[in-house]
N, C-alpha and C. Protein backbone atom coordinates (compact mmCIF):
# COMPACT_ATOMS: atom_id res chain seq x y z
N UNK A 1 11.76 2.57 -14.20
CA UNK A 1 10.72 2.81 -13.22
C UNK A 1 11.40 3.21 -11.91
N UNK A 2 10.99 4.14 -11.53
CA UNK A 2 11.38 4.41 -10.07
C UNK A 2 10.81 3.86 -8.74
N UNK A 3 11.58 4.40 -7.57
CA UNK A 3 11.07 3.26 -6.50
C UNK A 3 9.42 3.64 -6.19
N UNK A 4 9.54 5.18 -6.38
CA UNK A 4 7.96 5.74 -6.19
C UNK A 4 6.97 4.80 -7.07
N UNK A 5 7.00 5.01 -8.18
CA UNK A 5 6.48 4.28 -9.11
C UNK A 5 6.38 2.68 -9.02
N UNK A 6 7.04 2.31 -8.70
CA UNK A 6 6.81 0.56 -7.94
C UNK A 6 6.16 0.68 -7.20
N UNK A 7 6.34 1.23 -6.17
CA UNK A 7 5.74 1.41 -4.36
C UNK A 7 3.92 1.38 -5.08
N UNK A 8 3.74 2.41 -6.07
CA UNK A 8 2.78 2.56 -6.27
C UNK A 8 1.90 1.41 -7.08
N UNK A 9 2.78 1.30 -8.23
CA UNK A 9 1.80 -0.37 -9.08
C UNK A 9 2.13 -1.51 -8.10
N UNK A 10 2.41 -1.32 -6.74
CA UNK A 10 2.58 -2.72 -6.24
C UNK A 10 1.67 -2.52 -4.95
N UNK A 11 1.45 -1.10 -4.59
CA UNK A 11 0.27 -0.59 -3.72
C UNK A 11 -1.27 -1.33 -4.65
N UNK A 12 -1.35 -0.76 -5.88
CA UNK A 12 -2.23 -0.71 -6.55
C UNK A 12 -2.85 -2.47 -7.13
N UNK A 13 -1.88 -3.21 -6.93
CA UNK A 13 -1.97 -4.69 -7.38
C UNK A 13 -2.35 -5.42 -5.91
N UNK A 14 -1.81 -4.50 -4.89
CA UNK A 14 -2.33 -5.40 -3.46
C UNK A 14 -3.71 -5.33 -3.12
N UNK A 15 -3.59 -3.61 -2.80
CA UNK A 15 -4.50 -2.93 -2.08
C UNK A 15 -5.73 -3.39 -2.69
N UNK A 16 -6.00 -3.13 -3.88
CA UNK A 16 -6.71 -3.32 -4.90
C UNK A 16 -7.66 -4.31 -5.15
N UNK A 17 -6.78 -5.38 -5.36
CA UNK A 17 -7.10 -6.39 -5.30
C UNK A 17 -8.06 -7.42 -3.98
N UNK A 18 -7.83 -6.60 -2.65
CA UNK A 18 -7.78 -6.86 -1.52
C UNK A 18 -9.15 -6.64 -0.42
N UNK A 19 -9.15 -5.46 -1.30
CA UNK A 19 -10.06 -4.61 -0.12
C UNK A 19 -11.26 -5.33 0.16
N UNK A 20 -12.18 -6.26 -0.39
CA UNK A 20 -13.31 -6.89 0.55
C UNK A 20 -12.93 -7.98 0.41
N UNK A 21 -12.01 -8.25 0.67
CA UNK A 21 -11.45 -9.91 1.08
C UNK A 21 -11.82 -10.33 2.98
N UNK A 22 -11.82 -11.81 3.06
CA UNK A 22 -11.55 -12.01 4.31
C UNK A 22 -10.52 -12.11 5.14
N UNK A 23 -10.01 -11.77 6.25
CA UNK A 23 -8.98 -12.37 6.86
C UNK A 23 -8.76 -13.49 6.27
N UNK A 24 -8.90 -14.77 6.21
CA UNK A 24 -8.06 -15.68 5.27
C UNK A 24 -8.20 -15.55 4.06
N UNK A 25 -9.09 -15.16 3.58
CA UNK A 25 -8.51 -14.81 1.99
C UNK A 25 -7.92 -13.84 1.35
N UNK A 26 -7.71 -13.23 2.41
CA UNK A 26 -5.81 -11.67 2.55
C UNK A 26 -5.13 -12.65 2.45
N UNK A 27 -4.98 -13.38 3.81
CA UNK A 27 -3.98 -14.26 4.03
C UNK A 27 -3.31 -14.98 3.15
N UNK A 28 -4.52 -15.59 2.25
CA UNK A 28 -4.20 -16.73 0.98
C UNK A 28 -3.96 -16.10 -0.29
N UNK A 29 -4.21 -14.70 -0.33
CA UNK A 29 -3.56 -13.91 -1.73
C UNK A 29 -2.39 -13.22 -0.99
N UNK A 30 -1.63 -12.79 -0.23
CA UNK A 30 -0.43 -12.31 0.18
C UNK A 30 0.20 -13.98 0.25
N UNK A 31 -0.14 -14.75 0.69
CA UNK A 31 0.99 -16.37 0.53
C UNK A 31 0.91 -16.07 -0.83
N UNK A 32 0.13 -16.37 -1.89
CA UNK A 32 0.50 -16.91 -2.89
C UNK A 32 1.10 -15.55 -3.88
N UNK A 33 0.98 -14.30 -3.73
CA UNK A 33 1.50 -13.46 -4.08
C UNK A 33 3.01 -13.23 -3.56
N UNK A 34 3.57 -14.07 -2.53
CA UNK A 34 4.71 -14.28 -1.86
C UNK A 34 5.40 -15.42 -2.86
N UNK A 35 4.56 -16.46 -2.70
CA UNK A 35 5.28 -17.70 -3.59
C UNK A 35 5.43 -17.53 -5.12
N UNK A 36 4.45 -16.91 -5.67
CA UNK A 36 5.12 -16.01 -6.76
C UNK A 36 6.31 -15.43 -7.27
N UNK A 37 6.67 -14.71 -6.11
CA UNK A 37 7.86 -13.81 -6.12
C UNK A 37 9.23 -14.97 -5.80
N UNK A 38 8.95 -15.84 -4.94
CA UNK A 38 9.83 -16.88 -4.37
C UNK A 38 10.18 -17.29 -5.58
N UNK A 39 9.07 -17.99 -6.45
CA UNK A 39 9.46 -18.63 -7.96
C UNK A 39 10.03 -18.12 -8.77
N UNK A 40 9.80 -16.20 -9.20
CA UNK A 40 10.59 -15.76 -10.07
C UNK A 40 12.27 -15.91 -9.90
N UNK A 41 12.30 -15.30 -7.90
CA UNK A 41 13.64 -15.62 -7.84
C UNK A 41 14.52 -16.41 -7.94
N UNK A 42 14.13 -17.98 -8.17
CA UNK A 42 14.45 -19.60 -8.26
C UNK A 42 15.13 -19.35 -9.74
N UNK A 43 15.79 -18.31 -10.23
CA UNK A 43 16.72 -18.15 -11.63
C UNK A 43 17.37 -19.51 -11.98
N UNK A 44 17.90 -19.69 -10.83
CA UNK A 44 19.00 -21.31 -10.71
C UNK A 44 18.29 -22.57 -11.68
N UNK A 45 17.06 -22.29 -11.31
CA UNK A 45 15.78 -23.25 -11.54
C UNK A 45 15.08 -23.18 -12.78
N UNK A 46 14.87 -21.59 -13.05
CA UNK A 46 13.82 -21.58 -14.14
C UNK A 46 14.51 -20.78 -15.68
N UNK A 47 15.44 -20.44 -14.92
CA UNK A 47 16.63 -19.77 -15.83
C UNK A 47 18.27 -20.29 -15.92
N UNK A 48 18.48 -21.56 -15.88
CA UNK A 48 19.74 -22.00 -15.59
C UNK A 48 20.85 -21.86 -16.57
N UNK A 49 20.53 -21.52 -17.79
CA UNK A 49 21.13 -21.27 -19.04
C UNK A 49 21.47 -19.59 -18.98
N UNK A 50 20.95 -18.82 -18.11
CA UNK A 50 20.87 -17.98 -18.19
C UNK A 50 21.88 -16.70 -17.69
N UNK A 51 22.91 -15.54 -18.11
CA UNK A 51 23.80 -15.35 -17.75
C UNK A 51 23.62 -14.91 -16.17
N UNK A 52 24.66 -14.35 -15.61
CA UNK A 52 25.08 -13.61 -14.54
C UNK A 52 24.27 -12.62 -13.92
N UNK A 53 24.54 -11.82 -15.05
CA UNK A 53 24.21 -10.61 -15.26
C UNK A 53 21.99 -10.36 -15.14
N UNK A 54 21.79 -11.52 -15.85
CA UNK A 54 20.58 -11.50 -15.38
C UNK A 54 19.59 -12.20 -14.48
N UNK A 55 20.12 -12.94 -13.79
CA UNK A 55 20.41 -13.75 -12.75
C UNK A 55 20.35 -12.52 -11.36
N UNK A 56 21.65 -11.27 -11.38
CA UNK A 56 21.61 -10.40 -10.88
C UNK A 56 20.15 -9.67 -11.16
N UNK A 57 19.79 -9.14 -12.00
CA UNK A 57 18.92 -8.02 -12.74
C UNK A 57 17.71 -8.61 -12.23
N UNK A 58 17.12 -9.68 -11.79
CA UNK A 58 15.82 -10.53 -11.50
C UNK A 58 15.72 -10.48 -9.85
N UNK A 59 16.98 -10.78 -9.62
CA UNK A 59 16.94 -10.86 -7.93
C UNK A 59 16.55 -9.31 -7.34
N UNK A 60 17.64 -8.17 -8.56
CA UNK A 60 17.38 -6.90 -7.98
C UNK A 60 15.90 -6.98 -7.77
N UNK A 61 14.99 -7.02 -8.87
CA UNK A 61 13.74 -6.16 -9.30
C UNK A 61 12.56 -7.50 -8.23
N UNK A 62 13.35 -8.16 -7.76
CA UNK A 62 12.23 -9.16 -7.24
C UNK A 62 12.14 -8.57 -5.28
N UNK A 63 13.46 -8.11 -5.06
CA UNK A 63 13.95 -7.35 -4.05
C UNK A 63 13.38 -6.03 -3.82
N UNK A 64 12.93 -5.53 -4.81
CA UNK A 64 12.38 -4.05 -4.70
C UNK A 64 10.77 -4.67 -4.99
N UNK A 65 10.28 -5.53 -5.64
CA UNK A 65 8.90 -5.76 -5.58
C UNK A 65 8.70 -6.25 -4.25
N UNK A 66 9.34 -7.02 -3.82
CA UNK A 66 9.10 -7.18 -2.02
C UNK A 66 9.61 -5.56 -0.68
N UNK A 67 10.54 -4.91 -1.22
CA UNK A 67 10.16 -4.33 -0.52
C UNK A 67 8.78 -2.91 -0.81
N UNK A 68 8.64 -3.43 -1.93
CA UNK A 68 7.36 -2.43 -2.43
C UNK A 68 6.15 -2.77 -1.34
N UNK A 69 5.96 -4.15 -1.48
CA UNK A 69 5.29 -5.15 -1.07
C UNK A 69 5.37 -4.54 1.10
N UNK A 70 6.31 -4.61 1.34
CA UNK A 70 6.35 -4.52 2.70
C UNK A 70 5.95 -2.77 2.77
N UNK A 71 6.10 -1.75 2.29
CA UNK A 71 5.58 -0.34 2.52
C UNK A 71 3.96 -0.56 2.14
N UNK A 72 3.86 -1.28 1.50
CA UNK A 72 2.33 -1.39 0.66
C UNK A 72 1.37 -2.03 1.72
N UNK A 73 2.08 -2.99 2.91
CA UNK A 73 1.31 -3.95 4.16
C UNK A 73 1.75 -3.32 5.23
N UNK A 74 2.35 -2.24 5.22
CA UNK A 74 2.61 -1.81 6.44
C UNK A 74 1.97 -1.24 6.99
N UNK A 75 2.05 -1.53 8.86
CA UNK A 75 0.95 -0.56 9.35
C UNK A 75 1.06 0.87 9.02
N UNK A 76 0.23 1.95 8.72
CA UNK A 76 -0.04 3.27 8.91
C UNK A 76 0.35 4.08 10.05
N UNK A 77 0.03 3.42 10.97
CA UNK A 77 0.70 4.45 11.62
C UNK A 77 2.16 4.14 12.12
């Protein structure tokens, strides 16, 4: 998958999801769509048996879903 292609299913999982929400209930699906991501990265935790190599490979793709995540909340102009 490319970064375009993230940017976009992670536009599409926010935005989406979002649009007649309230100010706190943005608020309370971006936290918990945050703590989500916090948990996958916890490898140490939920993957401890688990090699190096993918340990690396989880942090990458959790790193590019957050910065998907930050082009996807960013202001427009």
């Amino acid at each position: 998958m490319t970064h375009a292609q993230l940017d976009l299913l992670v536009r599409e999982l926010l935005l989406a999801r979002t649009e007649e929400l309230s100010s706190p209930q943005l608020a309370a699906f971006v936290a918990g769509w945050s703590s989500a991501l916090d948990l996958v990265a916890r490898t140490d935790l939920t993957l401890p048996g688990a090699s190096n190599e993918l340990h690396q490979a989880i942090h990458r793709v959790v790193n590019e879903i957050r910065a998907a995540q930050r082009n996807a909340l960013a202001d427009p102009d």
